[in-house]
Each structure stands twice: as C-alpha cells, then as structure tokens.
Protein backbone atom coordinates (compact mmCIF):
# COMPACT_ATOMS: atom_id res chain seq x y z
CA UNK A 1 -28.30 1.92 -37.12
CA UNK A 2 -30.32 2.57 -34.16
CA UNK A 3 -29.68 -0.02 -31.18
CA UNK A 4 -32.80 -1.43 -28.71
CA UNK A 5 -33.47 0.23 -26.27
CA UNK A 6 -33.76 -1.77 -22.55
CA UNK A 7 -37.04 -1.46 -21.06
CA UNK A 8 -36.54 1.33 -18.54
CA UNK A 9 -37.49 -0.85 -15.62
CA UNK A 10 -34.93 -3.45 -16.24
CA UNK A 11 -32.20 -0.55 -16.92
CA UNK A 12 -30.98 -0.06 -13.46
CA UNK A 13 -31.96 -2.87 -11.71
CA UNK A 14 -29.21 -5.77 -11.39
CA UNK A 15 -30.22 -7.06 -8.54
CA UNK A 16 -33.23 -7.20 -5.84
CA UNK A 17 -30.88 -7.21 -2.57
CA UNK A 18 -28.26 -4.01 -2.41
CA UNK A 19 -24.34 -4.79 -2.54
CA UNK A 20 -22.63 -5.04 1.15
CA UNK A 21 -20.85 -1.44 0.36
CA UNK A 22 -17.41 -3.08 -0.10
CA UNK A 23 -17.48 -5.13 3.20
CA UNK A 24 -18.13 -8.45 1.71
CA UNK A 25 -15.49 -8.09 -0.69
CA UNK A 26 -12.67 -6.99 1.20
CA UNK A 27 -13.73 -9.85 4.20
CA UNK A 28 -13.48 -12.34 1.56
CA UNK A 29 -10.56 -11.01 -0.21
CA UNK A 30 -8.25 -10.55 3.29
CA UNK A 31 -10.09 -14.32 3.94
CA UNK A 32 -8.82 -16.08 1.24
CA UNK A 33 -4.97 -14.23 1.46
CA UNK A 34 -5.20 -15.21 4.83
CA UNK A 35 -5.75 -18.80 4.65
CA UNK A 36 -3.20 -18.90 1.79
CA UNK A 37 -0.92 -17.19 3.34
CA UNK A 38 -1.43 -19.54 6.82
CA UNK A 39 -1.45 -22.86 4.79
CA UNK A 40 1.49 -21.49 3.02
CA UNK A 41 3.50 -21.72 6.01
CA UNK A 42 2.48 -24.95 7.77
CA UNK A 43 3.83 -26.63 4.44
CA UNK A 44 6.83 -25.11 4.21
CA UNK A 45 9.03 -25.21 7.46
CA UNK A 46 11.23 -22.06 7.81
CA UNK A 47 7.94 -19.40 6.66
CA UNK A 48 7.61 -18.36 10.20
CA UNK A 49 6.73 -14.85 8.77
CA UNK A 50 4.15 -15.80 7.00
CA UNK A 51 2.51 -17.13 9.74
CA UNK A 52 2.77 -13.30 11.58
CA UNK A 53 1.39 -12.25 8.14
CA UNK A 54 -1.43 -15.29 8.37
CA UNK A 55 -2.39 -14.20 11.83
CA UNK A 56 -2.31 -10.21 10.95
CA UNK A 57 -4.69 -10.54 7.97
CA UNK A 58 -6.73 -13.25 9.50
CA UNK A 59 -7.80 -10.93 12.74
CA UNK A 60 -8.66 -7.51 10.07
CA UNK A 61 -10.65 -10.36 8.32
CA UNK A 62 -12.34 -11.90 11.34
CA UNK A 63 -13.47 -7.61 11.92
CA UNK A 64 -14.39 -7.01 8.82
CA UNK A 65 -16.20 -10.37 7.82
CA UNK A 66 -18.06 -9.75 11.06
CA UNK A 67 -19.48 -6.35 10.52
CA UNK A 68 -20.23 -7.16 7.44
CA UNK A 69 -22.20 -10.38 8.18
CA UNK A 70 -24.04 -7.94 10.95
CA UNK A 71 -24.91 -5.90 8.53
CA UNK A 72 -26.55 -7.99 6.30
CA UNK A 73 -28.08 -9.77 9.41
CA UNK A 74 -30.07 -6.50 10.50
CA UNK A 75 -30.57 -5.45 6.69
CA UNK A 76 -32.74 -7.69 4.36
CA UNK A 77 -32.11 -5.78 1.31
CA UNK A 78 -27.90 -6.75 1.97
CA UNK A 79 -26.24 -9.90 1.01
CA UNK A 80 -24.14 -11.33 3.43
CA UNK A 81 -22.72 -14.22 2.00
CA UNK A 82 -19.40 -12.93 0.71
CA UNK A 83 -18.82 -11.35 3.84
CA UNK A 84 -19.60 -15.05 5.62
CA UNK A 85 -17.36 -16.31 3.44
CA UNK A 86 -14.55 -13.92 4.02
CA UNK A 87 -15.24 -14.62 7.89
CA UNK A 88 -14.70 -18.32 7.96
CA UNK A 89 -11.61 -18.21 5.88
CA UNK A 90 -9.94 -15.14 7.57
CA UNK A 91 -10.64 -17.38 10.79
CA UNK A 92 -8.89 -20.10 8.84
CA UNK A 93 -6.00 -18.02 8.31
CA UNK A 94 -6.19 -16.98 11.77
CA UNK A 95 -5.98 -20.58 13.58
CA UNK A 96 -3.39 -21.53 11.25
CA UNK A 97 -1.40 -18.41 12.23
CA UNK A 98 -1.54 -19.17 15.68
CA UNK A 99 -0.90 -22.39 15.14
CA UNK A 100 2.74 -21.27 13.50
CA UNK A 101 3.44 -18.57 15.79
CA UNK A 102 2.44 -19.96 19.25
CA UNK A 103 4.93 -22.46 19.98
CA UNK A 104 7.55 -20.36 18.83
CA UNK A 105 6.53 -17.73 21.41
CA UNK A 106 6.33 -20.17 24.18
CA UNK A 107 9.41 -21.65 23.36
CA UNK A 108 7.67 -25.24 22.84
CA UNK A 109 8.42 -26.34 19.40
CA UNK A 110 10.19 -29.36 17.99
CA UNK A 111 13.84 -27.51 17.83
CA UNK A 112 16.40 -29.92 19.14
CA UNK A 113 14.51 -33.06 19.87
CA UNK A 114 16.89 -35.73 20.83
CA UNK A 115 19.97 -33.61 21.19
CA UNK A 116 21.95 -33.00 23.59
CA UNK A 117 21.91 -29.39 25.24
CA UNK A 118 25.45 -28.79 23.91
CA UNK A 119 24.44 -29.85 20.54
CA UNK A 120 20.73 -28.26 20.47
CA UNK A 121 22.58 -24.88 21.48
CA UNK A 122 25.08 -25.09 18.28
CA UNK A 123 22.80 -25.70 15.97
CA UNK A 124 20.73 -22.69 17.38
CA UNK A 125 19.78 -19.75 15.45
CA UNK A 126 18.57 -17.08 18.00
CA UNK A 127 16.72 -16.37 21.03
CA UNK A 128 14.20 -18.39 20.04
CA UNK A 129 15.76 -21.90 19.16
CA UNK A 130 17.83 -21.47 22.17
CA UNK A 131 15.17 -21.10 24.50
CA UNK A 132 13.53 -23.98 23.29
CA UNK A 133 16.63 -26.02 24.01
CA UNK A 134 16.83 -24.40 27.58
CA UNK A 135 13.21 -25.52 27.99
CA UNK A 136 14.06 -28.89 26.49
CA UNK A 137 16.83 -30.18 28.89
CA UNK A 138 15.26 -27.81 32.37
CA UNK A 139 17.51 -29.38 34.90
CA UNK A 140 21.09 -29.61 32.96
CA UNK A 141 20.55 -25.93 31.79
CA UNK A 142 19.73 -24.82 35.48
CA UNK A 143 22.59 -26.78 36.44
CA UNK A 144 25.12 -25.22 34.40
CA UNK A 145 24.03 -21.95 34.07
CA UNK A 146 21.45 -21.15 36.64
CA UNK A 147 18.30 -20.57 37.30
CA UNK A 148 17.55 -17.69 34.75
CA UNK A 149 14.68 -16.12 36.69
CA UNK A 150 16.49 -15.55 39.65
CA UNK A 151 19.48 -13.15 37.58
C-alpha cells in the first residue's frame, strides 16, 4: 500500500501571504475576552471587577492589535486582518471598561438617587458609594460635616 505522493510544489505551501507571527492571534484572542468580559459587566450590575478586567485586557489588546496591524501594513506578504479584528474588539472592551469604571472613580454614578443623605449613607457599602452620596447632596454634607478639602 503505497500512498500519493503531493506534488512537491504544493507540499509546503498553505498559503501565498506569511502568518502575522502570533500577533494577530493573540490581538484577536485578548479582543474578543475583552469585549466579553466588558459587555459582561454592563449587564450585570454589581461586576464592577470585570470592568477593571475589561479595561486591563482591552488596552494589551489595543497594543498588540496595533503592532500587529502595522506590521502587516508595511509587509505585503502579512495578513493583517486578525490582528484588525483583535484591535476593534479589544477597543470594544476598552470603552466598555471605562464606561464601568469611570463613574465609579469620579464618584458620579447612580448610588442613592432620591435618598436622603442619611439614608444614601446607610445603605452605603464603602468609600465609594459614600462619596457618591457626599457628591449627591454637596451643601447638606458640607453643612454637617464640613468642607472635606479644607481638613
């Protein structure tokens, strides 16, 4: 039983353009865990963590989705389009991210809406939720317990 033999031309050829050496795939891989990741979070309040995790991965995605598609740019022989790929969603993941995280850092988010400050600071759970309350009701904060960049 002897098997064909490929045509020796054909036998290492898959392709005409070269692979991106690894960049494509890991800019779409860290895209697409990125945007999960993000979108993961906006629909399920309380995942603040994941939106860190959306924003961490979404930046090393942006990087390496870049070089990648600068690569390929320069190069003829390369194909870029995983590595395009893996840039738009890794900016995805990186928007949502922000989106998450932002307002939390700022202290602007929807925590305590229509309560009162004494109620907004019991049903506070950290630094966080009770800075948004501070931020929510300026003047009867100030008024009670001072101005707190002046201490």
């Amino acid at each position: 039983m002897t098997s064909a033999q490929q045509p020796h031309a054909q036998q290492g050829r898959s392709d005409e353009r070269e692979q991106d050496g690894g960049l494509g795939t890991a800019a779409l891989a860290l895209g697409l865990v990125a945007a999960g990741t993000g979108l993961t979070a906006a629909l399920w309040s309380g995942m603040d963590g994941l939106g860190w995790a959306a924003l961490a991965l979404g930046l090393i995605g942006l990087v390496v989705g870049f070089i990648g598609s600068r690569r390929a740019f320069h190069d003829p022989q390369r194909s870029g389009g995983m590595s395009l790929g893996g840039f738009v969603l890794s900016l995805v993941g990186l928007v949502v991210g922000a989106w998450i995280v932002v307002p939390g850092l700022l202290g602007i988010g929807t925590f305590g809406e229509g309560l009162t400050l004494d109620e907004c600071m019991a049903q506070a759970q950290g630094q966080q939720e009770e800075r948004m309350c501070a931020s929510q009701h300026v003047d009867e904060y100030r008024a009670r317990f001072g101005d707190p960049g002046t201490g």
